[in-house]
C-alpha atoms as a PDB file:
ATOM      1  CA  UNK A   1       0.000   0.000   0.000  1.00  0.00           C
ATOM      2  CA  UNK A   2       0.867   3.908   0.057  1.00  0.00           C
ATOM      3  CA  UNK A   3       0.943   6.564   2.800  1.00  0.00           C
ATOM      4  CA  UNK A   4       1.067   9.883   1.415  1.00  0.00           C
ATOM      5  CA  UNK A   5       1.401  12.857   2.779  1.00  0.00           C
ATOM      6  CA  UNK A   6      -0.925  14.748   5.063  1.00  0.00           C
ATOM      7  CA  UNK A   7      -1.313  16.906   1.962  1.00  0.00           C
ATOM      8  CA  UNK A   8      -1.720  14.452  -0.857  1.00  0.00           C
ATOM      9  CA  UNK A   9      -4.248  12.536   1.740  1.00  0.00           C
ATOM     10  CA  UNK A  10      -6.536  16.086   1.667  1.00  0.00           C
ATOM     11  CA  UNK A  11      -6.678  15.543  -2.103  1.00  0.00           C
ATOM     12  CA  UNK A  12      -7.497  11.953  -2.273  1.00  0.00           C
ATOM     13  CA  UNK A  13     -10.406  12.675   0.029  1.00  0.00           C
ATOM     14  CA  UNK A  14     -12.041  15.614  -2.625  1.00  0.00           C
ATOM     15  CA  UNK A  15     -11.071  12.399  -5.194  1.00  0.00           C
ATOM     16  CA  UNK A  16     -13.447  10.210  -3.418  1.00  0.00           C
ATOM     17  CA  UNK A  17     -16.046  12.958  -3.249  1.00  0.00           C
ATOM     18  CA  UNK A  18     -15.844  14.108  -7.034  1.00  0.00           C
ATOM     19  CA  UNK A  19     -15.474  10.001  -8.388  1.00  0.00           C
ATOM     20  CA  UNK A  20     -18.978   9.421  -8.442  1.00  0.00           C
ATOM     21  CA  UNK A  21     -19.940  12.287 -10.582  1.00  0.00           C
ATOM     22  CA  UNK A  22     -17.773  11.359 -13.447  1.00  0.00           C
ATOM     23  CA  UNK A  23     -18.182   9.163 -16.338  1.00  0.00           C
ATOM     24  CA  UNK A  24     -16.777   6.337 -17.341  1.00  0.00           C
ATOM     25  CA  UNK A  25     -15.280   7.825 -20.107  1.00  0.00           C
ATOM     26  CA  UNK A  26     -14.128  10.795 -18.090  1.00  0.00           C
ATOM     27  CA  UNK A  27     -10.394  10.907 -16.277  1.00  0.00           C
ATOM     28  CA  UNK A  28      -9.907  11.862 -13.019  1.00  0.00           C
ATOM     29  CA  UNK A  29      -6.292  12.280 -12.195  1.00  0.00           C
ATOM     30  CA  UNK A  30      -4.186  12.591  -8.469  1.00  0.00           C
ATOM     31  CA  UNK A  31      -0.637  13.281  -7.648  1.00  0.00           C
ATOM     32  CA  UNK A  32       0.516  12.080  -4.804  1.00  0.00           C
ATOM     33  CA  UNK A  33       3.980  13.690  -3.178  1.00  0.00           C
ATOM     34  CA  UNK A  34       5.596  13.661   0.201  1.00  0.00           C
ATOM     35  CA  UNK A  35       6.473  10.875   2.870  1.00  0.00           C
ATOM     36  CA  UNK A  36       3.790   9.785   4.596  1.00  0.00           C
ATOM     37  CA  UNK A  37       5.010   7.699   7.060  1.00  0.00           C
ATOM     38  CA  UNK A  38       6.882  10.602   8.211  1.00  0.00           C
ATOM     39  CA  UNK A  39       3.494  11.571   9.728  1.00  0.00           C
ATOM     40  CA  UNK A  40       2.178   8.427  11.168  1.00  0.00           C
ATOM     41  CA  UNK A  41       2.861   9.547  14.654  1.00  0.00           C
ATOM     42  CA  UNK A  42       1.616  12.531  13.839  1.00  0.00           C
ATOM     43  CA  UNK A  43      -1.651  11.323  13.105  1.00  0.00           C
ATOM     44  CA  UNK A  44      -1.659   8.852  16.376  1.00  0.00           C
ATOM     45  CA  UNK A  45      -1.105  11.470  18.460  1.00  0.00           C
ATOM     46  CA  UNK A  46      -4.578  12.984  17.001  1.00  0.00           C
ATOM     47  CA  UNK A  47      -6.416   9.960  16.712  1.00  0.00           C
ATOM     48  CA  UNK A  48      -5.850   9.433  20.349  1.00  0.00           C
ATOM     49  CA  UNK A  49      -6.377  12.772  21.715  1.00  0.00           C
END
């Protein structure tokens, strides 16, 4: 699997949201950049706040 960024994460969520309101025959197209594991404790310090 992939961990990407904080960043790239924000735009996979608004990729989820806009996927169903595309065609098939229509392209919808992410970048992903940045380390993501670099912010896994990051994140668990969040989650378990």
């Amino acid at each position: 699997g992939i961990i990407p960024a904080l960043e790239s994460s924000h735009a996979l969520a608004l990729a989820a949201k806009l996927a169903p309101h595309y065609t098939a025959d229509q392209i919808l197209l992410v970048t992903l950049s940045g380390r993501g594991d670099k912010d896994v404790d990051q994140v668990l310090r969040i989650l378990e706040s």
